[in-house]
PDB file of N, CA and C in Angstrom:
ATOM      1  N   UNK A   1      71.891  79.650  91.711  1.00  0.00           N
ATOM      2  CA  UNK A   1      72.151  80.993  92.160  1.00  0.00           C
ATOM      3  C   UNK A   1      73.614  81.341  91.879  1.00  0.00           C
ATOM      4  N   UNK A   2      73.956  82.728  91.113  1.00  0.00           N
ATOM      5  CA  UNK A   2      74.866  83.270  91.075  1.00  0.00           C
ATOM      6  C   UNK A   2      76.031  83.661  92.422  1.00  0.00           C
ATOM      7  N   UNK A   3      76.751  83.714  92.702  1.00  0.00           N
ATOM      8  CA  UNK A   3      77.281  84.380  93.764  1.00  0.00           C
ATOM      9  C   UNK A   3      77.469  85.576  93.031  1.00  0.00           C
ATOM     10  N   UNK A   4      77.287  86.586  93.768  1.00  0.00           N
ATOM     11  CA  UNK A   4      77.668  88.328  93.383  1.00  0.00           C
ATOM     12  C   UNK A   4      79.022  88.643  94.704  1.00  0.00           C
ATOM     13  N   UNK A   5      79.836  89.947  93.497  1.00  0.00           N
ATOM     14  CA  UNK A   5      80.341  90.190  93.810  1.00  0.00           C
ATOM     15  C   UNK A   5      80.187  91.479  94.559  1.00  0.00           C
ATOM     16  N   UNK A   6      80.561  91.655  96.106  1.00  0.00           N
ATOM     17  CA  UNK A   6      80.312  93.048  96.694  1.00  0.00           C
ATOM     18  C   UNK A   6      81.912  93.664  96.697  1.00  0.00           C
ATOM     19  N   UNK A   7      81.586  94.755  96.449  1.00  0.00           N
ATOM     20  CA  UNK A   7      82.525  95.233  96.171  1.00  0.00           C
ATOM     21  C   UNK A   7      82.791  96.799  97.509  1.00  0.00           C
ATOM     22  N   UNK A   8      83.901  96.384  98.115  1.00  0.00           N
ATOM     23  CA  UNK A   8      84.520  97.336  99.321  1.00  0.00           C
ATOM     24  C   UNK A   8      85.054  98.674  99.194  1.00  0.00           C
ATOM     25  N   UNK A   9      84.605  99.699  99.845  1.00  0.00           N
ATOM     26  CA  UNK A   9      84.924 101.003  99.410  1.00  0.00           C
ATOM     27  C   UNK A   9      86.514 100.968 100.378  1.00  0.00           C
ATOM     28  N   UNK A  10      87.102 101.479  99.191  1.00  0.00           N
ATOM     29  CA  UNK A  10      88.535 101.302 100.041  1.00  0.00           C
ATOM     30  C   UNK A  10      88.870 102.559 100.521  1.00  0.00           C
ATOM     31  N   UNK A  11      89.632 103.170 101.554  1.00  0.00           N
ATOM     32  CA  UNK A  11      90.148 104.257 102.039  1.00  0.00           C
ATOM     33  C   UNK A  11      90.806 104.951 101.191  1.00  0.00           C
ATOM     34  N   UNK A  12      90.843 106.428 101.066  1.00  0.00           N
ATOM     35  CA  UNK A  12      91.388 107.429  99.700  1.00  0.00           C
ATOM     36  C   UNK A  12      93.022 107.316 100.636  1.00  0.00           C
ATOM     37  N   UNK A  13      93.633 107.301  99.528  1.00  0.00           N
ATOM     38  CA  UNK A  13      95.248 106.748  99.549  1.00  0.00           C
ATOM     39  C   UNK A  13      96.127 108.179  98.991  1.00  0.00           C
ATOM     40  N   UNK A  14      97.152 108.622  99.283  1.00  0.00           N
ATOM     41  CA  UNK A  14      97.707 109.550  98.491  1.00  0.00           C
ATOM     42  C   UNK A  14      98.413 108.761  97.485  1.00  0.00           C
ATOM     43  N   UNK A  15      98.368 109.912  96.512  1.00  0.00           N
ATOM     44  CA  UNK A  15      99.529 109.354  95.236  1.00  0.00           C
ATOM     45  C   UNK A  15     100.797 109.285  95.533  1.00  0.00           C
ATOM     46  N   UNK A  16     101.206 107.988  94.799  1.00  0.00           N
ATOM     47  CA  UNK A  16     102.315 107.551  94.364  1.00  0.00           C
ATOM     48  C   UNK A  16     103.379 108.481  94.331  1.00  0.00           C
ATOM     49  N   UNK A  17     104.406 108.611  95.228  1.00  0.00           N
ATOM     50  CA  UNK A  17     105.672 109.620  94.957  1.00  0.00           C
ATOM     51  C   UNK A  17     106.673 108.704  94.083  1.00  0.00           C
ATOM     52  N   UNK A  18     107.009 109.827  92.967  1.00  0.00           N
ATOM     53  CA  UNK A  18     108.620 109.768  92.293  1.00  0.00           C
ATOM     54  C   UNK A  18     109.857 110.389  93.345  1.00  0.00           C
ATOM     55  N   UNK A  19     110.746 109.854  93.869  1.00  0.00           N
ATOM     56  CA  UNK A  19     111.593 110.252  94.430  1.00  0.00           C
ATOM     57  C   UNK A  19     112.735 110.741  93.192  1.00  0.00           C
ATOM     58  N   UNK A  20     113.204 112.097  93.320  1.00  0.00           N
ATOM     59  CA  UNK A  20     114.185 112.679  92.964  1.00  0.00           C
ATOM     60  C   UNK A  20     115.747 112.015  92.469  1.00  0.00           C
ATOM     61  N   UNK A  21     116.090 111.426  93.737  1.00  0.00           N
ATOM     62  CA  UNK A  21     117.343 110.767  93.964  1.00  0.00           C
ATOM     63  C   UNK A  21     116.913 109.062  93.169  1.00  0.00           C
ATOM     64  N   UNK A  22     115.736 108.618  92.571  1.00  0.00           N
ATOM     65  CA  UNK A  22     115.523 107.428  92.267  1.00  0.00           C
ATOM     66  C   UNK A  22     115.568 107.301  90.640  1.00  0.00           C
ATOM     67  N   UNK A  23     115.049 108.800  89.840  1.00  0.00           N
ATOM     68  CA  UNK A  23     115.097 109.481  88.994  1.00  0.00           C
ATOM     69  C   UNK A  23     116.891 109.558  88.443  1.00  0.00           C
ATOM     70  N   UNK A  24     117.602 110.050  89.257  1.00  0.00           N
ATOM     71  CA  UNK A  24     119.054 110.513  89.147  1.00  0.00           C
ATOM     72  C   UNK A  24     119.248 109.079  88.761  1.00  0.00           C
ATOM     73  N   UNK A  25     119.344 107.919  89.664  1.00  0.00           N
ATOM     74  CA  UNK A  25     120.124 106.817  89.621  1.00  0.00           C
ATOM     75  C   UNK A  25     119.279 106.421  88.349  1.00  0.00           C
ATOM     76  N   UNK A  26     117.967 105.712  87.865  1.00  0.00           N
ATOM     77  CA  UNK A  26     117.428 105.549  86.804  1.00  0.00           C
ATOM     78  C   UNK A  26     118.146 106.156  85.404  1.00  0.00           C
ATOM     79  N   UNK A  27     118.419 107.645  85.084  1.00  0.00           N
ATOM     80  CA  UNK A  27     119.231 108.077  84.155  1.00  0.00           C
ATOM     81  C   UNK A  27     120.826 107.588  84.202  1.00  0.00           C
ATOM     82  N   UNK A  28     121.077 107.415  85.111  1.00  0.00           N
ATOM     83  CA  UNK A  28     123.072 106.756  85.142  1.00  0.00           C
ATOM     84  C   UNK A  28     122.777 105.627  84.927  1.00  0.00           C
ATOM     85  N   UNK A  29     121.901 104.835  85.234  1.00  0.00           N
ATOM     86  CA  UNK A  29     121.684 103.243  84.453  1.00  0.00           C
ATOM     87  C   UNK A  29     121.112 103.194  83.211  1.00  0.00           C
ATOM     88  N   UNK A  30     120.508 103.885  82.573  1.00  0.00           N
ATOM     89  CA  UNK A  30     119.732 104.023  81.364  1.00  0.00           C
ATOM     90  C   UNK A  30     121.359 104.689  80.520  1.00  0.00           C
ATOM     91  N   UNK A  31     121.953 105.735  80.952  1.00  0.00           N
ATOM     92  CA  UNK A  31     123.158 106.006  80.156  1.00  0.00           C
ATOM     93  C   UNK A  31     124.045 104.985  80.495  1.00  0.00           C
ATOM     94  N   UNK A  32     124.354 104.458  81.388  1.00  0.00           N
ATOM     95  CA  UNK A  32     125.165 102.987  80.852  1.00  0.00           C
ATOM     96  C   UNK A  32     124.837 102.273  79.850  1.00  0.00           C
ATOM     97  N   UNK A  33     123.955 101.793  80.373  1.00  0.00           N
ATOM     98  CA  UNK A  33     122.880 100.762  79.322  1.00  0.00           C
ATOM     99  C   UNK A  33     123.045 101.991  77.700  1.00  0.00           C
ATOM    100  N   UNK A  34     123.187 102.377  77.438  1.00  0.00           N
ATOM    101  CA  UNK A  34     122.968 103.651  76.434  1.00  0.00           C
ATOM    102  C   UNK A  34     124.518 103.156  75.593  1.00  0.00           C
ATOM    103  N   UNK A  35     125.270 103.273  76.520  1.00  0.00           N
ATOM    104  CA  UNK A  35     126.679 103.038  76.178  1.00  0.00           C
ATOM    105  C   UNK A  35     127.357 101.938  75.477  1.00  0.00           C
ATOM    106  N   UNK A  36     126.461 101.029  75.950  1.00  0.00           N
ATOM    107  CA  UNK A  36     126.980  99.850  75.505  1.00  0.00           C
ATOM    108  C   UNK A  36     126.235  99.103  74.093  1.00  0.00           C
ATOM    109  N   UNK A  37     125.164 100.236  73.370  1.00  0.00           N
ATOM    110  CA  UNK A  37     124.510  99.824  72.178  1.00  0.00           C
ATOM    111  C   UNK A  37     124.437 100.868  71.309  1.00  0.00           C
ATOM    112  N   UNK A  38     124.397 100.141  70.102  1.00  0.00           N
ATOM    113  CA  UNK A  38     124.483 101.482  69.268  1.00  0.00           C
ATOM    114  C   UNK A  38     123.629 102.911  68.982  1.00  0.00           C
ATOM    115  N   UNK A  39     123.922 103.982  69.137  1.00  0.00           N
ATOM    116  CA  UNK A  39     123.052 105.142  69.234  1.00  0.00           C
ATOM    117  C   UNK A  39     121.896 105.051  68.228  1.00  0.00           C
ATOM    118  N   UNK A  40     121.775 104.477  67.188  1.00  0.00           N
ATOM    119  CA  UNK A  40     120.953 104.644  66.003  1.00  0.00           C
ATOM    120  C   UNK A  40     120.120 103.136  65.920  1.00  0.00           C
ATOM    121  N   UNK A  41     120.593 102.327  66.951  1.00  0.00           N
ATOM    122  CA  UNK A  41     119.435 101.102  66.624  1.00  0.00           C
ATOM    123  C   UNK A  41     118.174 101.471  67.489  1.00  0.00           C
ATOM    124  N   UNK A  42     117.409 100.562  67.468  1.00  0.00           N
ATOM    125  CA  UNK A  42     116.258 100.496  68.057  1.00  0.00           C
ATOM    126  C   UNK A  42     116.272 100.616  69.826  1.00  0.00           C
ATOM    127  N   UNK A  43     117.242  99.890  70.027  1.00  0.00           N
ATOM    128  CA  UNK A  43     117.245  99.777  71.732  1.00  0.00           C
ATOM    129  C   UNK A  43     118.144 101.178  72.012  1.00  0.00           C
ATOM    130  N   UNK A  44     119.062 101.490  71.185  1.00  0.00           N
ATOM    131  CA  UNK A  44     119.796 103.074  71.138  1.00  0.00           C
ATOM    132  C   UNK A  44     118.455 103.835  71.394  1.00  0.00           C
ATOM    133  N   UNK A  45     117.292 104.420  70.190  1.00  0.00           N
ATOM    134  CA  UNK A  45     116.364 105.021  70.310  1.00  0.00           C
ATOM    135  C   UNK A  45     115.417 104.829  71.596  1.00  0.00           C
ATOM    136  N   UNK A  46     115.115 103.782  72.126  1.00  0.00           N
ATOM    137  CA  UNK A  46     113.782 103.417  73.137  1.00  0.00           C
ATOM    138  C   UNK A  46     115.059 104.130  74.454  1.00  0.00           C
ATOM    139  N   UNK A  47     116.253 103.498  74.276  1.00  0.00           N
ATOM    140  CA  UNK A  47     117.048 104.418  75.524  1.00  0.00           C
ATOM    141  C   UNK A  47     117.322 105.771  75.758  1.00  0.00           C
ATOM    142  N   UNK A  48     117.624 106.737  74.622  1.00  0.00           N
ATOM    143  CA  UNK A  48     117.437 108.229  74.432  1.00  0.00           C
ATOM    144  C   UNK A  48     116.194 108.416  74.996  1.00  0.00           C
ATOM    145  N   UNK A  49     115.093 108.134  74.072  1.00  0.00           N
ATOM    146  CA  UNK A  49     113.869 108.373  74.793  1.00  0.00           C
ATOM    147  C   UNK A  49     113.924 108.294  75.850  1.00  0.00           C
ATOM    148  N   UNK A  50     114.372 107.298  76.529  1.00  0.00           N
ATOM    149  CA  UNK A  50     113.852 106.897  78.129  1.00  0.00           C
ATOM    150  C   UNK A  50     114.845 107.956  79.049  1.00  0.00           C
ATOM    151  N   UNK A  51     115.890 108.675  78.798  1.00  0.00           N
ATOM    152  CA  UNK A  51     116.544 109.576  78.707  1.00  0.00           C
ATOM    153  C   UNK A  51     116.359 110.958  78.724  1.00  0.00           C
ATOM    154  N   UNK A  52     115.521 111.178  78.085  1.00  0.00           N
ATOM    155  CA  UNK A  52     114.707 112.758  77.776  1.00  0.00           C
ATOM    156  C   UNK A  52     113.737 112.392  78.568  1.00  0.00           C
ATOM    157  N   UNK A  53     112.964 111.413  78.959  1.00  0.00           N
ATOM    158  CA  UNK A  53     111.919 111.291  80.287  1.00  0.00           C
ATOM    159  C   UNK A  53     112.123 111.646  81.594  1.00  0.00           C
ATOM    160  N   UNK A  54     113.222 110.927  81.628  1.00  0.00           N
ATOM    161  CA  UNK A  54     114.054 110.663  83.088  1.00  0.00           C
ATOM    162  C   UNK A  54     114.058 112.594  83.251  1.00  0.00           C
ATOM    163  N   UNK A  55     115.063 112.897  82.375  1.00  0.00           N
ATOM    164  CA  UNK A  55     115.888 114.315  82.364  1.00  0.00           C
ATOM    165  C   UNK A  55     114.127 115.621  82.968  1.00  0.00           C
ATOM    166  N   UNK A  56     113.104 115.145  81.939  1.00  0.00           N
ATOM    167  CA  UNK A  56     111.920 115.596  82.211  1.00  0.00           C
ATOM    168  C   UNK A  56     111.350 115.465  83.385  1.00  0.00           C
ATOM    169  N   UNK A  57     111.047 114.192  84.462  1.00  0.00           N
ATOM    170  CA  UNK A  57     110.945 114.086  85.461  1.00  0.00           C
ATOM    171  C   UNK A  57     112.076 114.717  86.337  1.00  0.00           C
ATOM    172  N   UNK A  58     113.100 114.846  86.025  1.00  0.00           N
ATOM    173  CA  UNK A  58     114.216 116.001  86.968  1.00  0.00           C
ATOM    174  C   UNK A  58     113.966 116.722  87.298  1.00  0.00           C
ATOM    175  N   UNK A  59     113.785 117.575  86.164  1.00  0.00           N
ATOM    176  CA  UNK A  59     112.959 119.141  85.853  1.00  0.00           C
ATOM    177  C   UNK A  59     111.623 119.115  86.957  1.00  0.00           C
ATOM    178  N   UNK A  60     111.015 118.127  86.782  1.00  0.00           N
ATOM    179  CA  UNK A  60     109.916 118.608  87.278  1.00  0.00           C
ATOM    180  C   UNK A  60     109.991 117.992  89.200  1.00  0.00           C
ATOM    181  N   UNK A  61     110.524 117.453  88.788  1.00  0.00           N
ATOM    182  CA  UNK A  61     111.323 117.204  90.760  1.00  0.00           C
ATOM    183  C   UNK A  61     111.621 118.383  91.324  1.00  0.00           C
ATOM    184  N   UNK A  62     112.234 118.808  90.805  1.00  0.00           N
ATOM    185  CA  UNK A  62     113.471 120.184  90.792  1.00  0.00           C
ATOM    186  C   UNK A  62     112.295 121.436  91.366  1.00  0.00           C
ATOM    187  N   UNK A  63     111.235 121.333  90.660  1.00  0.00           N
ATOM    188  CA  UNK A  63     109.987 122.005  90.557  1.00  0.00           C
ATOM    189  C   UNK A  63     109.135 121.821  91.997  1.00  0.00           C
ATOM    190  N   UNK A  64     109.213 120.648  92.186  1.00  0.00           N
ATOM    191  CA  UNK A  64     108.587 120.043  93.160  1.00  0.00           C
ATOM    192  C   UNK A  64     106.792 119.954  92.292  1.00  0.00           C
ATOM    193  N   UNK A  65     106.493 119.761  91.423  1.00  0.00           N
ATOM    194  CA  UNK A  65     105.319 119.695  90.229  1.00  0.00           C
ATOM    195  C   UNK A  65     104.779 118.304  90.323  1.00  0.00           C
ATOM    196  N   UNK A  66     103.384 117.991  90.246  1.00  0.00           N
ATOM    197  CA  UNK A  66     102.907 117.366  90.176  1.00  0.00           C
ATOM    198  C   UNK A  66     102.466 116.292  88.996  1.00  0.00           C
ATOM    199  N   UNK A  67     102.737 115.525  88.810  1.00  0.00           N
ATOM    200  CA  UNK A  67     103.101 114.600  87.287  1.00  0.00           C
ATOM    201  C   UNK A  67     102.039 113.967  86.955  1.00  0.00           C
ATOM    202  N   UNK A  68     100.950 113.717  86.251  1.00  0.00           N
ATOM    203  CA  UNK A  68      99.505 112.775  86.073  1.00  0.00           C
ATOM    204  C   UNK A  68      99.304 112.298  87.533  1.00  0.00           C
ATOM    205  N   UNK A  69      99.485 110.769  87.598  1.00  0.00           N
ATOM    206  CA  UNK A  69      98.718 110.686  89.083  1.00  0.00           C
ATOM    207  C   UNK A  69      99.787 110.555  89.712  1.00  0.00           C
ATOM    208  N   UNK A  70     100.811 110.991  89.634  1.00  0.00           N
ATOM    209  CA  UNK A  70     102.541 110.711  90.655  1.00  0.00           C
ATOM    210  C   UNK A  70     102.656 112.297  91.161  1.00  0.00           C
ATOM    211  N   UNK A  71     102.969 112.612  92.430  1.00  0.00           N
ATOM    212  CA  UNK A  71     103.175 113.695  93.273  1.00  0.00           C
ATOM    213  C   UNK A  71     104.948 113.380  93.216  1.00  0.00           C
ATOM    214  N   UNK A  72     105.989 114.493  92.474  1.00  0.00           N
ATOM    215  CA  UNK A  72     107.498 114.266  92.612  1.00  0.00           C
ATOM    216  C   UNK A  72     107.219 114.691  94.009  1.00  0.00           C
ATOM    217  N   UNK A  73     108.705 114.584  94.723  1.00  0.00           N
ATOM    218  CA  UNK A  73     108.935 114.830  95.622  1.00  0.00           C
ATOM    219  C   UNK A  73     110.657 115.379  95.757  1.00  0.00           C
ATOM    220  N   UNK A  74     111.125 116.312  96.089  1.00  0.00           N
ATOM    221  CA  UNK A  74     112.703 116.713  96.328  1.00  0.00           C
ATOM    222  C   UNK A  74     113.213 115.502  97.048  1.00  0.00           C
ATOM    223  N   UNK A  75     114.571 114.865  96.802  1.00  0.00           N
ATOM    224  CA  UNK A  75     115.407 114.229  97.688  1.00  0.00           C
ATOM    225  C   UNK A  75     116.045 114.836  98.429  1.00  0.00           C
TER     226      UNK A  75
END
């Protein structure tokens, strides 16, 4: 005999908040980190990017807007 798996209905949870103020500090460490490699290599590029995200999640903090399954929230 197999054992089966039962599987538990779990309680509906709210989404995941982005905090505002967690966003801010994330971009001042990503532009450090930014600073200290060259703008045109690879880890330069993946950090810009990560940069224009951050700056995007601001915006939409700022908004108080709802992000895929993350609810921002104002700090």
């Amino acid at each position: 005999m197999v054992p089966s798996l039962k599987l538990v209905p779990m309680p509906p949870e709210s989404p995941p908040a982005i905090d505002a103020g967690e966003v801010a500090w994330a971009a001042e460490e990503v532009a450090a980190l930014l600073q200290q490699v060259a703008a045109n290599s690879v880890v330069g590029m993946v950090l810009t990017q990560t940069l224009r995200e951050l700056a995007s999640l601001r915006q939409s903090a700022a908004a108080g807007n709802v992000i895929g399954p993350f609810r921002v929230k104002a700090a």
